[in-house]
PDB file of N, CA and C in Angstrom:
ATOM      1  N   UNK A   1      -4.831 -14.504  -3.757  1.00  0.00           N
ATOM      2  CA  UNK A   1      -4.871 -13.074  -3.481  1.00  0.00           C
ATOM      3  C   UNK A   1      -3.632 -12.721  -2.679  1.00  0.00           C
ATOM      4  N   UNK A   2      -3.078 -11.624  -3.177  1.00  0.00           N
ATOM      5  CA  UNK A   2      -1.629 -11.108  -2.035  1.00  0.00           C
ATOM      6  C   UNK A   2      -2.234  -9.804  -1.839  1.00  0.00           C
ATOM      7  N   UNK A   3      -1.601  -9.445  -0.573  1.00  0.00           N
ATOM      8  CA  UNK A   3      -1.833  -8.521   0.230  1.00  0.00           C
ATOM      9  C   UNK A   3      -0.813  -8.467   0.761  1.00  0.00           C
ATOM     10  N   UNK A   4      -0.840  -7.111   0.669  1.00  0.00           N
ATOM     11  CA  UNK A   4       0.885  -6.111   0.665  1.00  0.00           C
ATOM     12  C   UNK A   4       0.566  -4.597   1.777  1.00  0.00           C
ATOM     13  N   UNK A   5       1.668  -4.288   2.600  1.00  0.00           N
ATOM     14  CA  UNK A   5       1.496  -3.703   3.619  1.00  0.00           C
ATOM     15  C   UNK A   5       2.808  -2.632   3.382  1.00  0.00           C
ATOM     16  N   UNK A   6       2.526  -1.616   3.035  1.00  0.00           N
ATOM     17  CA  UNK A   6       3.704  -0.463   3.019  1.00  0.00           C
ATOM     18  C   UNK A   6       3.906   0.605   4.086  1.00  0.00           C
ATOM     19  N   UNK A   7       5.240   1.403   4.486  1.00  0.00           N
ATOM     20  CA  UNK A   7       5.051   2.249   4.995  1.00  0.00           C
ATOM     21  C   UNK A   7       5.296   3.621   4.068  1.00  0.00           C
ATOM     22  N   UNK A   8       4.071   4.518   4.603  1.00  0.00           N
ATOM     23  CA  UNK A   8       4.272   5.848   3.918  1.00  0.00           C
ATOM     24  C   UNK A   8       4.058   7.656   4.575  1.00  0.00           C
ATOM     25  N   UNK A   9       4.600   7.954   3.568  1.00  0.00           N
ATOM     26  CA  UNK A   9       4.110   9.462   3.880  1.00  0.00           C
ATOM     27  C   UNK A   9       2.792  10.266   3.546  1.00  0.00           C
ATOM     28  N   UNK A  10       1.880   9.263   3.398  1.00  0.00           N
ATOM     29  CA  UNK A  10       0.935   9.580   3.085  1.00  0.00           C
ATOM     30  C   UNK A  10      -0.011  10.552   4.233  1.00  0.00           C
ATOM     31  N   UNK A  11      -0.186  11.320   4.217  1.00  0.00           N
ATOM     32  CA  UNK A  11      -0.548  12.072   5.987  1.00  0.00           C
ATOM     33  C   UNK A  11      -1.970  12.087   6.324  1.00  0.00           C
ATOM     34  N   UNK A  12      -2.735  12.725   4.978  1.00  0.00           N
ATOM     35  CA  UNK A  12      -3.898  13.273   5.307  1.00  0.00           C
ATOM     36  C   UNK A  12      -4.746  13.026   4.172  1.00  0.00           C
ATOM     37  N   UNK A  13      -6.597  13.321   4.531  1.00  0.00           N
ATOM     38  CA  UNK A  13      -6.874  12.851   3.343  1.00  0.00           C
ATOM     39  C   UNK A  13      -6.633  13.632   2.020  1.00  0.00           C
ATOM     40  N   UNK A  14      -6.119  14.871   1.901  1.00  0.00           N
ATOM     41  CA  UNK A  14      -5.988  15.487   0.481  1.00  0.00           C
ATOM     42  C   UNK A  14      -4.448  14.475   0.049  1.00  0.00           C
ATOM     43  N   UNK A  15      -3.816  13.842   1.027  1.00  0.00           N
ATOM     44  CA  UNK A  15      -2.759  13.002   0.206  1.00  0.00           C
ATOM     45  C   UNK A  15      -3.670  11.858  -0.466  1.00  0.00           C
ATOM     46  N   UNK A  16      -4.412  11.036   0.168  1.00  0.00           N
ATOM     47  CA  UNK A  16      -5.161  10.213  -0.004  1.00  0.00           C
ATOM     48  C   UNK A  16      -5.542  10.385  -1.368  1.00  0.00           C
ATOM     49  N   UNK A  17      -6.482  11.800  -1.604  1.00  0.00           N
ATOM     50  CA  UNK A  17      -7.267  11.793  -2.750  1.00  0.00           C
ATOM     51  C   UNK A  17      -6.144  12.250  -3.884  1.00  0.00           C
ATOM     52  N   UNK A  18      -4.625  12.637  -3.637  1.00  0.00           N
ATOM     53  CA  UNK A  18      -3.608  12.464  -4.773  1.00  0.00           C
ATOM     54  C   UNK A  18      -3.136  11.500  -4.961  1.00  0.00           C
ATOM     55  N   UNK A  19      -3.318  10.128  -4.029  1.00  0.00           N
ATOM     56  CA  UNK A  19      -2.800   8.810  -4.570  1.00  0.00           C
ATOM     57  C   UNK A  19      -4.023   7.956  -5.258  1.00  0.00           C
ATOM     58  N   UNK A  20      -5.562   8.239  -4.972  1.00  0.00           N
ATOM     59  CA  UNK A  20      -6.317   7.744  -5.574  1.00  0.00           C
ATOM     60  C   UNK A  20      -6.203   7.294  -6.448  1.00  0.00           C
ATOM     61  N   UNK A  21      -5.954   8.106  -7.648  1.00  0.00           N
ATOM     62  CA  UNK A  21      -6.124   7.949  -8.971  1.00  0.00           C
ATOM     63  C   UNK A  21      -5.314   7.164  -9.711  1.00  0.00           C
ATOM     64  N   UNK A  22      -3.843   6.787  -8.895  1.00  0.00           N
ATOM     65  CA  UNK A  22      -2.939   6.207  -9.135  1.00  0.00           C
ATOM     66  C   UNK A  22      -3.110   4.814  -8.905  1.00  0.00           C
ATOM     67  N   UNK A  23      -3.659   4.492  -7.548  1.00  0.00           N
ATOM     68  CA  UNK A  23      -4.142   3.078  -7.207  1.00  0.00           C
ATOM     69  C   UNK A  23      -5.084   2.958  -7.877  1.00  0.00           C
ATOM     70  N   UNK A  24      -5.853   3.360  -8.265  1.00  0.00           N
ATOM     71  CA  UNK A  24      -7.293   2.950  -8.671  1.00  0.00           C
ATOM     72  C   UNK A  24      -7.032   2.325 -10.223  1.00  0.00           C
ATOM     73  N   UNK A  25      -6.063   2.966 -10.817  1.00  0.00           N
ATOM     74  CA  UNK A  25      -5.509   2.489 -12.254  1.00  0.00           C
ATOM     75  C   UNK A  25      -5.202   0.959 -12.336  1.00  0.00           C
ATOM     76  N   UNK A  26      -4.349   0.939 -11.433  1.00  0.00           N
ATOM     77  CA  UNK A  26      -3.654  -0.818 -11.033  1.00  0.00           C
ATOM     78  C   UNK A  26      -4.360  -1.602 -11.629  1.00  0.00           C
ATOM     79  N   UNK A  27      -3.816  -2.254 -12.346  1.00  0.00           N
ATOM     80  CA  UNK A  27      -4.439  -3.702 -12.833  1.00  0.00           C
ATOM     81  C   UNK A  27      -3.883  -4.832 -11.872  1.00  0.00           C
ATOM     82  N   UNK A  28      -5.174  -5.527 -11.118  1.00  0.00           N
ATOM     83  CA  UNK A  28      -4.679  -6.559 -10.207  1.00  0.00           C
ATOM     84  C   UNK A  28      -4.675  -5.866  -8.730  1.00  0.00           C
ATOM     85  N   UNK A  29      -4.969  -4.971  -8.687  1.00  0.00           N
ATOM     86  CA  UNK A  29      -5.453  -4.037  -7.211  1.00  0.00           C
ATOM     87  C   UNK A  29      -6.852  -4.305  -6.793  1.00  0.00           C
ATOM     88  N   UNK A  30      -7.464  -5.042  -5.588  1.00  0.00           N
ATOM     89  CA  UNK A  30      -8.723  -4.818  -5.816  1.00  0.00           C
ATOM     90  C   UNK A  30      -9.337  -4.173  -4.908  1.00  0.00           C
ATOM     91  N   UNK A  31      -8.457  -3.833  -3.609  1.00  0.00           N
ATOM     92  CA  UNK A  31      -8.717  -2.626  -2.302  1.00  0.00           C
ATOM     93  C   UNK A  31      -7.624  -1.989  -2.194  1.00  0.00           C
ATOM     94  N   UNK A  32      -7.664  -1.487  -1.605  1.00  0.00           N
ATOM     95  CA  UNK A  32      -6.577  -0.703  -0.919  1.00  0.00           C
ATOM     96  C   UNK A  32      -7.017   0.478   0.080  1.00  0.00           C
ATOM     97  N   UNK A  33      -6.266   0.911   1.253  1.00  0.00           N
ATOM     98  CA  UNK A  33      -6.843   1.906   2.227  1.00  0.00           C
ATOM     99  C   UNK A  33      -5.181   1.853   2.895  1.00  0.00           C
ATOM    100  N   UNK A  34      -5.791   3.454   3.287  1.00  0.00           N
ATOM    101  CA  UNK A  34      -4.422   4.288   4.100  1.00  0.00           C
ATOM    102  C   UNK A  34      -5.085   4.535   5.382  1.00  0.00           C
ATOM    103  N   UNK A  35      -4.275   3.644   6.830  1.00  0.00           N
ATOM    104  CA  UNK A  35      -4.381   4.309   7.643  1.00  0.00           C
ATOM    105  C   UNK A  35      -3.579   5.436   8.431  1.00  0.00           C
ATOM    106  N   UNK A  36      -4.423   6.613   7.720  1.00  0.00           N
ATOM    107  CA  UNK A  36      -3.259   8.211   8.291  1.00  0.00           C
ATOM    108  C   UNK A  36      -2.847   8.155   9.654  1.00  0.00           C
ATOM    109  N   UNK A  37      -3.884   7.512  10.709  1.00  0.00           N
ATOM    110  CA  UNK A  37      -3.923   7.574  11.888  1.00  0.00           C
ATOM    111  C   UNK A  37      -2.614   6.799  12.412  1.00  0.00           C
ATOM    112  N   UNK A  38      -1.897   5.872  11.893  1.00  0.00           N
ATOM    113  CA  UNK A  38      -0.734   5.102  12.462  1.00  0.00           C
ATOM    114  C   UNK A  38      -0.116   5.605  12.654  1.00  0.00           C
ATOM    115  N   UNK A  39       1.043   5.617  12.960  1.00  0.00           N
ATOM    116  CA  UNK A  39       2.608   6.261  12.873  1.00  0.00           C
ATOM    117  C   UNK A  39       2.878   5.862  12.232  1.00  0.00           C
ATOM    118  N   UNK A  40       2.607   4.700  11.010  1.00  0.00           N
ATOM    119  CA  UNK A  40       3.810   4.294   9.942  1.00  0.00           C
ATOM    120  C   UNK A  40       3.170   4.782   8.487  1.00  0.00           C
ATOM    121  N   UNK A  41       1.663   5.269   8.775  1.00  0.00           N
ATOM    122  CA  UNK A  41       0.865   5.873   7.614  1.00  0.00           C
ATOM    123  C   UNK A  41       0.627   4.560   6.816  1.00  0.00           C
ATOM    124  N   UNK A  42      -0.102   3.661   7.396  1.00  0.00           N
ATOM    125  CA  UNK A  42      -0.205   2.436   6.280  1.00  0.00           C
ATOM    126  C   UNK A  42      -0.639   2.151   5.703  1.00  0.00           C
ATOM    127  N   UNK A  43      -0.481   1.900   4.106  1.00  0.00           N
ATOM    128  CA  UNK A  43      -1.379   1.822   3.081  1.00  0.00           C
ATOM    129  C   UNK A  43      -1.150  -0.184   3.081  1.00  0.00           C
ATOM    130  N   UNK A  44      -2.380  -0.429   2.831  1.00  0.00           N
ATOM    131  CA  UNK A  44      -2.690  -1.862   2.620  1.00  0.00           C
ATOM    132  C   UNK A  44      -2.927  -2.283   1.527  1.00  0.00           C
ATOM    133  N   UNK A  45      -2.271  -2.955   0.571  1.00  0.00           N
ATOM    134  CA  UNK A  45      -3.279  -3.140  -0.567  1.00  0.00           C
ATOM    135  C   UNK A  45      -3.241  -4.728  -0.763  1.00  0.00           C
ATOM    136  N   UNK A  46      -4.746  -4.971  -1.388  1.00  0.00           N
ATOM    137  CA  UNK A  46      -4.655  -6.597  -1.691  1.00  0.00           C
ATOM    138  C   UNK A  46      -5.149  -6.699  -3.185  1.00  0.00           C
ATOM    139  N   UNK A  47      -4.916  -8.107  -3.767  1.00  0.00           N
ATOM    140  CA  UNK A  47      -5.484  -8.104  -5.300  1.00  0.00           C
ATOM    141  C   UNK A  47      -5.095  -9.486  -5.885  1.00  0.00           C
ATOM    142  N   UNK A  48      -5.453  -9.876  -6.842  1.00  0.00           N
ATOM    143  CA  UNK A  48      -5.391 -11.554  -7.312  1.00  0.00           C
ATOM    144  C   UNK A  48      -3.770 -10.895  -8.427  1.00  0.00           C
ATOM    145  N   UNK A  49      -3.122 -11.646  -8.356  1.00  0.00           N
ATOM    146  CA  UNK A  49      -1.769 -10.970  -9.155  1.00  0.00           C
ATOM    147  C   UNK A  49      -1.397  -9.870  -8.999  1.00  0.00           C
ATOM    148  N   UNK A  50      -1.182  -9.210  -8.103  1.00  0.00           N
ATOM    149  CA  UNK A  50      -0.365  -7.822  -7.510  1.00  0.00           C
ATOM    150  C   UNK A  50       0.408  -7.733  -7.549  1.00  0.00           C
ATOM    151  N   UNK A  51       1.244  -7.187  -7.921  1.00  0.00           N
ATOM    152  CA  UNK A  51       2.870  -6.743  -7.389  1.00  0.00           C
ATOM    153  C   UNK A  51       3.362  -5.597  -6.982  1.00  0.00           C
ATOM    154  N   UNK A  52       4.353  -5.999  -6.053  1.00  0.00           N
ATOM    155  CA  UNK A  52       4.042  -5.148  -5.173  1.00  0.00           C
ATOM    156  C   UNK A  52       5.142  -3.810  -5.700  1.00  0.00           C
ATOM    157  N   UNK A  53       5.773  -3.901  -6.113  1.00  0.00           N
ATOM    158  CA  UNK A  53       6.948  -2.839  -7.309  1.00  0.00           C
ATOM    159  C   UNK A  53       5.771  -2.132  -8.108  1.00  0.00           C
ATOM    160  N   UNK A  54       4.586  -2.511  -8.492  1.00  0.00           N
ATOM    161  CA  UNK A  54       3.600  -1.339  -9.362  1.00  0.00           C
ATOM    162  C   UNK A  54       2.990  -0.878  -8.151  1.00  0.00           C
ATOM    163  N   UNK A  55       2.721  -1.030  -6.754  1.00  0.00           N
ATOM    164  CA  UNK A  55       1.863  -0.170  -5.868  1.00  0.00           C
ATOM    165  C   UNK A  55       3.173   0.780  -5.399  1.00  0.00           C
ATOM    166  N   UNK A  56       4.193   0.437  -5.310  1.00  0.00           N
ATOM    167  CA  UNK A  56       5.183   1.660  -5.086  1.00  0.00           C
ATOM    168  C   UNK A  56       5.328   2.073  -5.989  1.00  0.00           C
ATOM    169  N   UNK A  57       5.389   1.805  -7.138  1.00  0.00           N
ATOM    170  CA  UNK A  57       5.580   2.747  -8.035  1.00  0.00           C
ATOM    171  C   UNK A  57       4.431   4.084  -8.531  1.00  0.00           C
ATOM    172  N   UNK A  58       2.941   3.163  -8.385  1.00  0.00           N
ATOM    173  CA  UNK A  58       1.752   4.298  -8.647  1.00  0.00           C
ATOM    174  C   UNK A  58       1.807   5.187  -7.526  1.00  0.00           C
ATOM    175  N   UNK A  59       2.525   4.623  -6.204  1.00  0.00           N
ATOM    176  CA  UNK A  59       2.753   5.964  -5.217  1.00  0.00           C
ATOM    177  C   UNK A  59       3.317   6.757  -5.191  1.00  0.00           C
ATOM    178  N   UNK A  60       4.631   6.647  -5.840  1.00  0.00           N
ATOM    179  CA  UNK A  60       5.704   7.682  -6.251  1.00  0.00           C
ATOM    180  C   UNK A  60       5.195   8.333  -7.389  1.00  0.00           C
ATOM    181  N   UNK A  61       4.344   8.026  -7.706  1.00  0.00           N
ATOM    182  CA  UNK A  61       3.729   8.887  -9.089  1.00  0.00           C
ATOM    183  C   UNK A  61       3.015   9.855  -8.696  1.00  0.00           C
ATOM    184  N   UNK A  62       2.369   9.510  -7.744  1.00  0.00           N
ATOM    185  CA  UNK A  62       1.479  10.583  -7.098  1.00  0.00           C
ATOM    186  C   UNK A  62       2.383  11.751  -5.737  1.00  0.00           C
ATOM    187  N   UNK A  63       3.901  11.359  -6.198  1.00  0.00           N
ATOM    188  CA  UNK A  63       4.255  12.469  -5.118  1.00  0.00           C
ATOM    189  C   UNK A  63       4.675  11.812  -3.916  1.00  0.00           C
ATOM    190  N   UNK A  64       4.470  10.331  -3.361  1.00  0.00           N
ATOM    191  CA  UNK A  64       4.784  10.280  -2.076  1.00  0.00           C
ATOM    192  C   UNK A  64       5.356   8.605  -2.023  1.00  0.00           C
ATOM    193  N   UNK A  65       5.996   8.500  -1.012  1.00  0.00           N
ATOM    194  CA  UNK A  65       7.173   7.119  -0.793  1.00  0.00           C
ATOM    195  C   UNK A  65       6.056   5.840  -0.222  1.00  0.00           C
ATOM    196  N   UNK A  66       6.431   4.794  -0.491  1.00  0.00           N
ATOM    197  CA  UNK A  66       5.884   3.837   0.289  1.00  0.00           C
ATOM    198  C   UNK A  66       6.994   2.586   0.232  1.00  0.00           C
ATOM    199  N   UNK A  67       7.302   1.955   1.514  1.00  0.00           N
ATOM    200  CA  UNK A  67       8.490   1.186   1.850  1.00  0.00           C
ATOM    201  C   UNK A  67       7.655  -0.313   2.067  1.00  0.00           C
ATOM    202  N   UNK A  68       7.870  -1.258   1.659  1.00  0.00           N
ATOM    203  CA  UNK A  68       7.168  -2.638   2.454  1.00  0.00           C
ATOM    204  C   UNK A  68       7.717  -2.524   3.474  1.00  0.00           C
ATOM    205  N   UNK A  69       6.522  -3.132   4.354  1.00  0.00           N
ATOM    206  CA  UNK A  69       6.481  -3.255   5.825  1.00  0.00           C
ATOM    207  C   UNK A  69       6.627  -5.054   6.428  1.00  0.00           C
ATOM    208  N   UNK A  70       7.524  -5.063   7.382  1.00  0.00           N
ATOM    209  CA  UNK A  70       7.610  -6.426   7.615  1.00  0.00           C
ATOM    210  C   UNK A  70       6.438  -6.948   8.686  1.00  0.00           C
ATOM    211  N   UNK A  71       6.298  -7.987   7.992  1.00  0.00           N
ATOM    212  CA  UNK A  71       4.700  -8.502   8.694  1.00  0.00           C
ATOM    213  C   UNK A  71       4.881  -8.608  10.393  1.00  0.00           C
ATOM    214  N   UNK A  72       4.156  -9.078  10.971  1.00  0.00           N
ATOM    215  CA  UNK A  72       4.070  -9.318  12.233  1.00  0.00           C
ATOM    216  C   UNK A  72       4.848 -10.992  12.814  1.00  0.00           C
ATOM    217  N   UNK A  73       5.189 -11.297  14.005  1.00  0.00           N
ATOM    218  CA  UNK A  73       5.388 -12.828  13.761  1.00  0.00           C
ATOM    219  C   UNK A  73       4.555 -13.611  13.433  1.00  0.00           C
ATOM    220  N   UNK A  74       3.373 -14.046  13.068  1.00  0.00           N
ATOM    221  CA  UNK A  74       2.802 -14.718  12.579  1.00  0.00           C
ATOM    222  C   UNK A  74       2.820 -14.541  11.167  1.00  0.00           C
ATOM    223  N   UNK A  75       2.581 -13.518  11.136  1.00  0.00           N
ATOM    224  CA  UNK A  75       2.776 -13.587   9.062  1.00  0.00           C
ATOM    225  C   UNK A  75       4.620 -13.871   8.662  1.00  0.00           C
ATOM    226  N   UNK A  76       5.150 -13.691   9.912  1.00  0.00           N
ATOM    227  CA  UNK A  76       6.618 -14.160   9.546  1.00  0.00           C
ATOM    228  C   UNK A  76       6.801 -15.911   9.802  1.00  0.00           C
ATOM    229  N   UNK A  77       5.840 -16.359  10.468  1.00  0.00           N
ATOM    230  CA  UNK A  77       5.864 -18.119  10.312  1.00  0.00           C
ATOM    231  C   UNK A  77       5.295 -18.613   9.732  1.00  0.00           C
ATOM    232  N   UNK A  78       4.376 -18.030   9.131  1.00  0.00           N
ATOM    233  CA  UNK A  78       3.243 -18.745   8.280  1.00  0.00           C
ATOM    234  C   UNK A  78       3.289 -17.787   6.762  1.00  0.00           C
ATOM    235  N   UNK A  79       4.464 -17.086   6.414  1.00  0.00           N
ATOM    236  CA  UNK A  79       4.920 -16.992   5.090  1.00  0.00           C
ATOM    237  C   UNK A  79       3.407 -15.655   4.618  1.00  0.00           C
ATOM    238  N   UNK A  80       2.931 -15.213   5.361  1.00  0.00           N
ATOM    239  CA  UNK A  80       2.087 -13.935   4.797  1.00  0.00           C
ATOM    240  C   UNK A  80       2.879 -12.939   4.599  1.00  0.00           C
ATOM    241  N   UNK A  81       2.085 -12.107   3.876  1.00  0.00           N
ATOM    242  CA  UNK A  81       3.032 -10.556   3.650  1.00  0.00           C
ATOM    243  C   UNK A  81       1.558 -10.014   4.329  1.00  0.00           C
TER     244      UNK A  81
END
């Protein structure tokens, strides 16, 4: 399973419910959640074969940016995203 951590402009939930439909399509997506409340607006997504170029891309489809986010030091020594 990979699990992928973006930053976005995602703000509120009516952004939320315009990226829905886009994530929810993903083949190989099997959660995903936006926390609006951050400052970096973070959408999380995890899934068995993900990549992470189709979750930015179903976001830009729906209107709004999402950047990978660099993990924390531990996911930077122990090779997590």
């Amino acid at each position: 399973m990979s699990t992928y951590k973006f930053k976005t402009n995602i703000n509120c939930g009516n952004c939320v419910a315009k990226v829905t439909p886009e994530l929810n399509e993903l083949q190989g997506l099997d959660e995903w959640k936006v926390d609006t409340s951050d400052k970096d607006k973070t959408l999380t997504a995890s899934g068995k074969d993900l990549d992470q170029d189709q979750v930015m891309q179903a976001v830009k489809r729906a209107g709004f940016t999402a950047t990978p986010k660099k993990g924390g030091i531990l996911n930077t020594l122990f090779g997590k995203k």
